[in-house]
C-alpha atoms as a PDB file:
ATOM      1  CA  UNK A   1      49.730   6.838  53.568  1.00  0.00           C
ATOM      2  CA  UNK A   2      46.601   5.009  54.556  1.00  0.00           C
ATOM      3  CA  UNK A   3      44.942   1.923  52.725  1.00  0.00           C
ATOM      4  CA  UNK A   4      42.106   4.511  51.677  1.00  0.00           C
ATOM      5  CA  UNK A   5      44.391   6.688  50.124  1.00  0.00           C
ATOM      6  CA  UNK A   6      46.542   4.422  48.510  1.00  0.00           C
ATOM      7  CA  UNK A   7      43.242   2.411  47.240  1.00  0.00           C
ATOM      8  CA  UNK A   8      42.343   5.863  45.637  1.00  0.00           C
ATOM      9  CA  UNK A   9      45.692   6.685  44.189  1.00  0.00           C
ATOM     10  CA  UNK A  10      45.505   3.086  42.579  1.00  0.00           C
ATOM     11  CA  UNK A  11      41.928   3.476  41.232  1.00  0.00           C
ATOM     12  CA  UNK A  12      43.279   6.946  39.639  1.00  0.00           C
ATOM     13  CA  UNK A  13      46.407   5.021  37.927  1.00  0.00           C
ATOM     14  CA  UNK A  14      44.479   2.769  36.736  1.00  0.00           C
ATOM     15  CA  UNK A  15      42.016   5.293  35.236  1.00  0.00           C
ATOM     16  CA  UNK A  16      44.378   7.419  33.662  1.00  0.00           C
ATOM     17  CA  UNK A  17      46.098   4.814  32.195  1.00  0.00           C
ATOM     18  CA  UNK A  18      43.012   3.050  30.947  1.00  0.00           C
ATOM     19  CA  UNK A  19      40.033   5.198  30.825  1.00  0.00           C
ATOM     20  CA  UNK A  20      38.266   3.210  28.595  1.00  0.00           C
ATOM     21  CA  UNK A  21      36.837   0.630  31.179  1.00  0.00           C
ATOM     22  CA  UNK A  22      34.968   3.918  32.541  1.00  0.00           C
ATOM     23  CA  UNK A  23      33.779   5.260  28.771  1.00  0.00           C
ATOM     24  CA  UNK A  24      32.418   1.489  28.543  1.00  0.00           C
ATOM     25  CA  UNK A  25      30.628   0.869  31.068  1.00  0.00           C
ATOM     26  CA  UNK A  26      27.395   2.379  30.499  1.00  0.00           C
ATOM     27  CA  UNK A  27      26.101   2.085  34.058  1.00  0.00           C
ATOM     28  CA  UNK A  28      28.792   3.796  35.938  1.00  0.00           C
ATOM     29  CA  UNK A  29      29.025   6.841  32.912  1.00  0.00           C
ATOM     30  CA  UNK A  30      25.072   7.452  34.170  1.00  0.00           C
ATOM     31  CA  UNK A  31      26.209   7.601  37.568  1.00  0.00           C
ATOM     32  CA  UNK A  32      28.860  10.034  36.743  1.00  0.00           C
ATOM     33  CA  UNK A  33      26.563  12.059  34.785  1.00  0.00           C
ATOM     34  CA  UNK A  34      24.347  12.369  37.303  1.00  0.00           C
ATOM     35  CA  UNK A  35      26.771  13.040  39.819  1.00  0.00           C
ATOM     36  CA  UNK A  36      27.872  16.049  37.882  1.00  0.00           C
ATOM     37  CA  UNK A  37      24.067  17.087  37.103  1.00  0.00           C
ATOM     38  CA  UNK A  38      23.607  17.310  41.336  1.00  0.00           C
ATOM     39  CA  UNK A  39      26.685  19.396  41.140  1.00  0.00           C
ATOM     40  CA  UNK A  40      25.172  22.342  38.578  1.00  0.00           C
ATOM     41  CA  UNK A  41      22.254  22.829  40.669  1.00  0.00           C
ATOM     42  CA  UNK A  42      18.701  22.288  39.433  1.00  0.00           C
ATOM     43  CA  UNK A  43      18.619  25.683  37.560  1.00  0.00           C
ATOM     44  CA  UNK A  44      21.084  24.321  34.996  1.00  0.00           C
ATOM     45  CA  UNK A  45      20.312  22.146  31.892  1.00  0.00           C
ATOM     46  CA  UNK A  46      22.650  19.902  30.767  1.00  0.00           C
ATOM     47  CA  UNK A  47      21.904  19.670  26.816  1.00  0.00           C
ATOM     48  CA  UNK A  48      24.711  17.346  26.449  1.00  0.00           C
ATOM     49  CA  UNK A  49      23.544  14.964  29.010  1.00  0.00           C
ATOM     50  CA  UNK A  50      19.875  15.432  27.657  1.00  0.00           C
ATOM     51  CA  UNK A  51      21.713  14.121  24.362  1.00  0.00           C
ATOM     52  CA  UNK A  52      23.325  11.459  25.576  1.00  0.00           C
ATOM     53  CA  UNK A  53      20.053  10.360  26.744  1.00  0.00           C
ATOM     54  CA  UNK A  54      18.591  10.187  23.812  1.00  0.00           C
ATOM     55  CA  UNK A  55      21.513   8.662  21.927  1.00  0.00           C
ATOM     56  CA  UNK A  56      21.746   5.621  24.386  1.00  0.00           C
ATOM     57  CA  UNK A  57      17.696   4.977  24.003  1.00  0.00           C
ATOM     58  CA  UNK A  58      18.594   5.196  20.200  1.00  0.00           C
ATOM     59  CA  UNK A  59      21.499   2.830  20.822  1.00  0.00           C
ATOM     60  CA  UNK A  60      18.919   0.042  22.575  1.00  0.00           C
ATOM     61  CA  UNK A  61      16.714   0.323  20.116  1.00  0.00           C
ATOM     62  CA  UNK A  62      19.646  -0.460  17.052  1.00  0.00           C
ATOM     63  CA  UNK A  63      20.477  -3.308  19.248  1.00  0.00           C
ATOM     64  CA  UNK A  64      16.872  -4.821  19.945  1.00  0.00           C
ATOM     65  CA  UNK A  65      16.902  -4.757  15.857  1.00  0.00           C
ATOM     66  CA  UNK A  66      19.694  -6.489  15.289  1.00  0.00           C
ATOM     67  CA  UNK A  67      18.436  -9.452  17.638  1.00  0.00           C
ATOM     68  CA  UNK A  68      15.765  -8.872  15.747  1.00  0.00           C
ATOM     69  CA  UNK A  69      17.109  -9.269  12.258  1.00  0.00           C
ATOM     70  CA  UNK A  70      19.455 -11.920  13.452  1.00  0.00           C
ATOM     71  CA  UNK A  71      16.912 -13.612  15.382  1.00  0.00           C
ATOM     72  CA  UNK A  72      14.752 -13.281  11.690  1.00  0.00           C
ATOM     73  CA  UNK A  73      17.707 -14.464   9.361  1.00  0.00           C
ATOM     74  CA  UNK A  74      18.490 -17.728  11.576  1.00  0.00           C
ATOM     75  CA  UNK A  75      14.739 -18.738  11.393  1.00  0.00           C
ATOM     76  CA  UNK A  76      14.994 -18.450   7.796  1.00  0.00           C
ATOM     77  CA  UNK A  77      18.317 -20.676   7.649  1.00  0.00           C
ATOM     78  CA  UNK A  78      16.983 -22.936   9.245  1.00  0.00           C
ATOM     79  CA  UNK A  79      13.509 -23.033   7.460  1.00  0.00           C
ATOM     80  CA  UNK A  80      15.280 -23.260   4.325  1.00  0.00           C
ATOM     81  CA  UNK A  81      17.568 -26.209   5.602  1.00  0.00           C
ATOM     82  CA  UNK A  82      14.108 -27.972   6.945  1.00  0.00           C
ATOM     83  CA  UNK A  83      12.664 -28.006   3.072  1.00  0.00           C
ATOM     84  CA  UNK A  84      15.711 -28.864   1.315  1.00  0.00           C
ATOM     85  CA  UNK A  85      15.916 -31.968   3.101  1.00  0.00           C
ATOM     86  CA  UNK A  86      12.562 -32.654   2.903  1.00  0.00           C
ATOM     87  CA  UNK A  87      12.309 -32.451  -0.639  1.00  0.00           C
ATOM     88  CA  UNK A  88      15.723 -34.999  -0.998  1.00  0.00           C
ATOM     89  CA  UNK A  89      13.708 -37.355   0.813  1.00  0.00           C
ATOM     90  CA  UNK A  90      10.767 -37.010  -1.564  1.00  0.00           C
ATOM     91  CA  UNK A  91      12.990 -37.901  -4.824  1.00  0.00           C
ATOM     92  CA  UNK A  92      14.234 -41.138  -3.299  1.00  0.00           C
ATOM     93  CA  UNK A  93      11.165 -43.269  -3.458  1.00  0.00           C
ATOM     94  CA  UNK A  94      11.566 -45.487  -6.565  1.00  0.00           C
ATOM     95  CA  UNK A  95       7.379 -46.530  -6.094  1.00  0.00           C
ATOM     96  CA  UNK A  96       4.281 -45.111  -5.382  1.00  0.00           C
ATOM     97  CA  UNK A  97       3.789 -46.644  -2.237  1.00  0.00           C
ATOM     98  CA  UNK A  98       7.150 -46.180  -1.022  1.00  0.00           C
ATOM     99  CA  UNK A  99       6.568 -42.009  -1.318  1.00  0.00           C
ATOM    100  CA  UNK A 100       3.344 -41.933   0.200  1.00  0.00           C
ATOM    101  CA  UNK A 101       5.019 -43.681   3.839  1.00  0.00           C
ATOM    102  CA  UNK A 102       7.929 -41.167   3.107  1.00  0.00           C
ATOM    103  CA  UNK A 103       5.824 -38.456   3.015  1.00  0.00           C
ATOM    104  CA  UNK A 104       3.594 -39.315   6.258  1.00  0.00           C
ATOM    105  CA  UNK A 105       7.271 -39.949   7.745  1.00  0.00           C
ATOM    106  CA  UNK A 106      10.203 -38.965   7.048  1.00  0.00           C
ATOM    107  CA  UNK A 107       8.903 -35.651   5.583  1.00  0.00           C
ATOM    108  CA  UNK A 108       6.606 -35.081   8.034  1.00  0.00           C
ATOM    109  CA  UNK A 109       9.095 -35.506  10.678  1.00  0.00           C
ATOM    110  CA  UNK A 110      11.511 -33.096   8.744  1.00  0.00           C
ATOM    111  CA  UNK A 111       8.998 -30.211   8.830  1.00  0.00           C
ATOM    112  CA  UNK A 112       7.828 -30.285  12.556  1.00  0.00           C
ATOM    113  CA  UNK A 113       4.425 -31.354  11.628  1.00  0.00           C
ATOM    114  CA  UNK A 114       1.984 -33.603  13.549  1.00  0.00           C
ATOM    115  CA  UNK A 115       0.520 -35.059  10.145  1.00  0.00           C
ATOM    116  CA  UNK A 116       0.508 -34.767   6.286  1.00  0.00           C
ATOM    117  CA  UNK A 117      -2.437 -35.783   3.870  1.00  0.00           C
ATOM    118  CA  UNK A 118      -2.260 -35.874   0.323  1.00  0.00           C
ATOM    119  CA  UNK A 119      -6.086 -35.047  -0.581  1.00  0.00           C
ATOM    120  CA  UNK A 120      -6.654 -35.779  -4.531  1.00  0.00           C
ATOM    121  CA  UNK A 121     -10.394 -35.500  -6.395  1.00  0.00           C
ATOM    122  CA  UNK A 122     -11.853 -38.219  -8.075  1.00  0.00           C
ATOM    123  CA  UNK A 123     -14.900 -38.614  -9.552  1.00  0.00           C
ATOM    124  CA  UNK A 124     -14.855 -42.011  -9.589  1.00  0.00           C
ATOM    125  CA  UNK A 125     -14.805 -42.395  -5.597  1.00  0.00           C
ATOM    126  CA  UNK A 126     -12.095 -43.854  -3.478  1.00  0.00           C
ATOM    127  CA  UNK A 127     -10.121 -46.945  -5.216  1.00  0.00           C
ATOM    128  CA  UNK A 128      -9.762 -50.297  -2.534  1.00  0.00           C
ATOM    129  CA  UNK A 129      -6.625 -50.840  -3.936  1.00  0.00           C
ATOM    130  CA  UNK A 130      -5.368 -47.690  -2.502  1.00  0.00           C
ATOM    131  CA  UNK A 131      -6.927 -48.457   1.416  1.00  0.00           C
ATOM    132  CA  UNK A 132      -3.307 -49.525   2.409  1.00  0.00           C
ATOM    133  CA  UNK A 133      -1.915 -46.042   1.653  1.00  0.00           C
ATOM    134  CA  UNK A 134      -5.077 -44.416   3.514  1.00  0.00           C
ATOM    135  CA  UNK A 135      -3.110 -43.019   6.446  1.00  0.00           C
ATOM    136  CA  UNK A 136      -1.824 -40.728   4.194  1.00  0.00           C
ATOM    137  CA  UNK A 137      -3.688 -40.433   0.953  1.00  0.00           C
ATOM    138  CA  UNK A 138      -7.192 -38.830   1.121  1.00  0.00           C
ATOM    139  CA  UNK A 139      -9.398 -39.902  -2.385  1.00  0.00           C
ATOM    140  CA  UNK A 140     -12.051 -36.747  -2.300  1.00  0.00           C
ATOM    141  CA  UNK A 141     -15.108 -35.898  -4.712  1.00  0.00           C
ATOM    142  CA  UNK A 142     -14.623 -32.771  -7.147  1.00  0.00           C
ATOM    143  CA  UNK A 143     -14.837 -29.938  -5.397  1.00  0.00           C
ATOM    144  CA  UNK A 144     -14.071 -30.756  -2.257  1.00  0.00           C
ATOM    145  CA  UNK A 145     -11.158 -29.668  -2.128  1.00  0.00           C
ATOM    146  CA  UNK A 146     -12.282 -25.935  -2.626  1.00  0.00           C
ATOM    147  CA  UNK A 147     -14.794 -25.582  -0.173  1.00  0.00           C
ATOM    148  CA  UNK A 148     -12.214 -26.547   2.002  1.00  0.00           C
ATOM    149  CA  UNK A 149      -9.648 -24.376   1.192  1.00  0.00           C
ATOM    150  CA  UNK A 150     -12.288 -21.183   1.166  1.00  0.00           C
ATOM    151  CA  UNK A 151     -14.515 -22.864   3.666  1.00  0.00           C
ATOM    152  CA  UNK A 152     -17.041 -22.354   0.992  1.00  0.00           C
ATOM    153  CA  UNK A 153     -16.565 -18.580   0.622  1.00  0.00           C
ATOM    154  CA  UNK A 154     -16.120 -17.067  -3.206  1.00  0.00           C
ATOM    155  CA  UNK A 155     -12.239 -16.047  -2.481  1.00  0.00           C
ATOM    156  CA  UNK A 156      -9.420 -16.642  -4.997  1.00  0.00           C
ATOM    157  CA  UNK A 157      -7.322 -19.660  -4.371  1.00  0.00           C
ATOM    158  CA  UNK A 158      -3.925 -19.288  -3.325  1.00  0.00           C
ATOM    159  CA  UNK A 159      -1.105 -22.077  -4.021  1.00  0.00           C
ATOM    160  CA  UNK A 160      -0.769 -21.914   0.051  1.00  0.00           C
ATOM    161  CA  UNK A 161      -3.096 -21.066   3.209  1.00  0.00           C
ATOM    162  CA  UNK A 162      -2.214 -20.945   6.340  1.00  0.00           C
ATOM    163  CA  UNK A 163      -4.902 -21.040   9.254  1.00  0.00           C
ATOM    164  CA  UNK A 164      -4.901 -21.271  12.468  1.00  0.00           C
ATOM    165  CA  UNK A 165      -8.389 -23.197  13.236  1.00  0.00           C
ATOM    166  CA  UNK A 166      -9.442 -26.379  13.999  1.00  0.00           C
ATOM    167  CA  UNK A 167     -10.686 -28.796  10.790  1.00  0.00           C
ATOM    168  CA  UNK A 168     -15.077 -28.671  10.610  1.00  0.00           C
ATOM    169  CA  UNK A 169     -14.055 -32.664   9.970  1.00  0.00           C
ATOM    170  CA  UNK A 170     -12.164 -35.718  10.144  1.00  0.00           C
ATOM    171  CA  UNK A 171     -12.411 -35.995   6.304  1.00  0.00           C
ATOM    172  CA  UNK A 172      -8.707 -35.042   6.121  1.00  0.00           C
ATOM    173  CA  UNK A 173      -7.189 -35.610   9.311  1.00  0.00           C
ATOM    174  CA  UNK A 174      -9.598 -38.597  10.774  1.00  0.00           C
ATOM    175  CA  UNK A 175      -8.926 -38.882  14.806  1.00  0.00           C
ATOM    176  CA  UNK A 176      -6.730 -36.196  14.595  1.00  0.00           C
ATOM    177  CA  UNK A 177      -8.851 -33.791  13.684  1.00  0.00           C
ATOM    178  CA  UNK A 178      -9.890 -33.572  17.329  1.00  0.00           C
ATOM    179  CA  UNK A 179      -6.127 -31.652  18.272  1.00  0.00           C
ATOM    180  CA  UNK A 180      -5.290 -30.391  15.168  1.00  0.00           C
ATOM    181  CA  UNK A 181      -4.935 -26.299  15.609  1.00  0.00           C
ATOM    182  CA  UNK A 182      -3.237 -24.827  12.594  1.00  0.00           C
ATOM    183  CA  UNK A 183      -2.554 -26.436   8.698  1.00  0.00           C
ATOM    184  CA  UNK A 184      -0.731 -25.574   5.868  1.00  0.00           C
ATOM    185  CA  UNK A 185      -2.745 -26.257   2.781  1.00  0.00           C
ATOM    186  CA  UNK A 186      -0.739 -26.539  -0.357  1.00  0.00           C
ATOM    187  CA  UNK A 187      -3.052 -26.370  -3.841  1.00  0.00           C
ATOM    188  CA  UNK A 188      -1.462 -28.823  -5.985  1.00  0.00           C
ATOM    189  CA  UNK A 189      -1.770 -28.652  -9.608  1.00  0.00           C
ATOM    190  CA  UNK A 190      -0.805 -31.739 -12.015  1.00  0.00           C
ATOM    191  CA  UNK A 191      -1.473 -30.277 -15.312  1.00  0.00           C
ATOM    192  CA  UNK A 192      -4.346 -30.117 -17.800  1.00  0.00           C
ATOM    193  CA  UNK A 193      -7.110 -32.958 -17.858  1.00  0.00           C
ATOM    194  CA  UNK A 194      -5.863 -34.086 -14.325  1.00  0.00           C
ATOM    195  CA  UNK A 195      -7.927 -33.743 -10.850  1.00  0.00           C
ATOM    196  CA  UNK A 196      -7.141 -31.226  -8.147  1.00  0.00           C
ATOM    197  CA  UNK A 197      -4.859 -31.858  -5.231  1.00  0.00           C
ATOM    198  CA  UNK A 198      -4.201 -30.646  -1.700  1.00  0.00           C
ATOM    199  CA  UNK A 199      -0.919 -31.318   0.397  1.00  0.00           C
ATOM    200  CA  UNK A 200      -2.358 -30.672   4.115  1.00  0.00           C
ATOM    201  CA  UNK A 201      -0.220 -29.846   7.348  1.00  0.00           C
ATOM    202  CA  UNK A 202      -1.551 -30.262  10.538  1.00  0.00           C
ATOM    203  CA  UNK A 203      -0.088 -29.226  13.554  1.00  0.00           C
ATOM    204  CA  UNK A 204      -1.336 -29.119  16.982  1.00  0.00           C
ATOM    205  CA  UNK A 205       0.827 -26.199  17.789  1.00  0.00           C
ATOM    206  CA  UNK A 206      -1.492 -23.374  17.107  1.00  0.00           C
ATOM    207  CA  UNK A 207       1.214 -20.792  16.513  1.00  0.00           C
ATOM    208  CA  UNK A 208       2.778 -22.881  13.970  1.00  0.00           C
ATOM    209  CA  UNK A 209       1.014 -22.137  10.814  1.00  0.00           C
ATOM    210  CA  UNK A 210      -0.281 -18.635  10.926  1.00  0.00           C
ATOM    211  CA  UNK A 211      -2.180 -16.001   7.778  1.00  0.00           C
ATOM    212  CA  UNK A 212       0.745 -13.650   8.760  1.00  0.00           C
ATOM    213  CA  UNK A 213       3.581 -15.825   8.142  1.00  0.00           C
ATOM    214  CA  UNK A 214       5.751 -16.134   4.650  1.00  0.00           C
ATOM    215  CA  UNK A 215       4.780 -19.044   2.311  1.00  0.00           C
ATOM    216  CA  UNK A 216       7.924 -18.405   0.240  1.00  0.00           C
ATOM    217  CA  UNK A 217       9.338 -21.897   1.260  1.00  0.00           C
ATOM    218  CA  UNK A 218       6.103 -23.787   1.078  1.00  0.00           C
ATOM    219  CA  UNK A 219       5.712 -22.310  -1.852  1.00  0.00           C
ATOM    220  CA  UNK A 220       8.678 -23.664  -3.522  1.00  0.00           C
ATOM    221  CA  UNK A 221       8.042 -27.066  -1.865  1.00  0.00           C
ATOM    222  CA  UNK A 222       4.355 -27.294  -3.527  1.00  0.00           C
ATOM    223  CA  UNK A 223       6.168 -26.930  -7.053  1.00  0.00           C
ATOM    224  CA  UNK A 224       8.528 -29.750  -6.618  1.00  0.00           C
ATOM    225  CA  UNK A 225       5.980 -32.032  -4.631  1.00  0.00           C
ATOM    226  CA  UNK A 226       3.622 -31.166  -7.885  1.00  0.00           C
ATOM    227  CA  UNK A 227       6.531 -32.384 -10.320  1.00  0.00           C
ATOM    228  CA  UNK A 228       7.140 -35.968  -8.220  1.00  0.00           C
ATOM    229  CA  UNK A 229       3.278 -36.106  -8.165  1.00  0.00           C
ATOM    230  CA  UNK A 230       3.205 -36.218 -11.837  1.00  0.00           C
ATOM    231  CA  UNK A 231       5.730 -39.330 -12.667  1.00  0.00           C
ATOM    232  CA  UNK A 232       3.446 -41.153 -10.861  1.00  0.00           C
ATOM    233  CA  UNK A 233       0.312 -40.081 -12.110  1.00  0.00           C
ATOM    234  CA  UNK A 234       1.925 -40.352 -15.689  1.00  0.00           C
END
C-alpha cells in the first residue's frame, strides 16, 4: 500500500471515528458544501445549503451580540466599581478642607477625569478665606450656574449633562479650559434657603463624556456628594 493510500485510509479512521472535528469546523463544512454544490450541476438548488447559509450569518450575528452585551455588562462593572470607591473616599474627610483636596485628587483620579470643580453661588462674592481651596472650589454669582448648564437657552435642568464641547471660559476650569473637550456637570442641590451648586468634570478625552451616554451612576454619585455637601454647609 502506498503512503498516499495509507494517509487516506488514516484520515477516513479518524473521521469515522470522530466526525465531529469535521461538523466543527466551519471552514472546511463550506468547502464540502461547495464541493457537493459543483457536483449537482448549476441547474440544481440546494435549499438546504441556501439554509445553512442563512443560519451561519444568523449565528455571527448572535455572537457579535454577545461581545456586545458582554463587552456592555463589563463596562458597567467596572463603572459601578469606579463610583463606589469614589464615594468611600468622599466620607473619609473629617474637615472641610481635607474633602475639597480629596475631591480634586483622589476622586478625581478614581473617575478618569482630568479635573473636578465644585462651583457654588454666592451672592456675597468669593470669601479670601476660601483662596487656599481655589484649585478646586469655584465661588460663582446667582445664576451663573444656569446659564452655564443651558448655555443660556430656556431648557429644563437636568441633575446631569453631559457635553462634549469645549468651556466659552476659564471661569470653571482656569488654564485648563484651553484642552478641556467633554464635562460632566452634576446640579447639586443642598436644600431649601441654600445656594445652587455644580460638581464639574472635565476631561480632555472628547469621547469621554457624551449626550448619548447613561447618567445612572453619576446620578447616584450627585445624591451622595449633595448629602456630604450638607454637613459641611450645616
Amino acid at each position: 500500500m502506498s503512503s498516499t493510500a495509507l494517509t487516506e485510509t488514516t484520515l477516513r479512521e479518524r473521521i469515522i471515528a470522530d466526525p465531529d472535528v469535521i461538523l466543527e469546523d466551519r471552514d472546511l463544512m463550506r468547502a464540502l458544501i461547495v464541493a457537493n454544490e459543483k457536483s449537482m450541476g448549476s441547474n440544481i438548488v440546494d435549499l438546504r445549503g441556501i439554509a445553512m447559509e442563512r443560519l451561519e450569518a444568523r449565528l455571527e450575528r448572535l455572537e457579535d451580540t454577545h461581545r456586545s452585551v458582554i463587552a456592555a455588562a463589563y463596562d458597567n462593572l467596572a463603572g459601578t466599581n469606579q463610583v463606589h470607591r469614589a464615594v468611600l473616599a468622599l466620607l473619609e474627610p473629617l474637615d472641610f478642607e481635607t474633602f475639597l483636596r480629596k475631591l480634586g485628587g483622589e476622586v478625581a483620579e478614581t473617575l478618569r477625569v482630568d479635573r473636578i470643580r465644585l462651583v457654588l453661588e454666592s451672592p456675597e462674592g468669593k470669601d479670601p478665606a476660601l483662596d487656599r481651596l481655589g484649585k478646586v472650589l469655584r465661588v460663582v454669582e446667582p445664576g451663573f450656574i444656569d446659564t452655564y448648564l443651558t448655555r443660556g437657552r430656556d431648557t429644563s435642568g437636568r441633575t446631569v449633562t453631559l457635553r462634549q464641547m469645549a468651556p466659552e471660559n476659564g471661569r470653571i476650569y482656569g488654564q485648563a479650559a484651553s484642552w478641556i473637550q467633554s464635562e460632566a456637570l452634576l446640579r447639586l442641590d443642598f436644600g431649601p434657603g441654600r445656594g445652587k451648586g455644580m460638581l464639574a468634570m472635565g476631561s480632555e478625552d472628547p469621547h469621554q463624556f457624551a449626550p448619548n451616554q447613561g447618567t445612572d451612576l453619576l446620578t447616584f454619585f450627585a445624591g451622595v456628594f449633595e448629602r456630604s455637601m450638607r454637613r459641611w454647609i450645616s
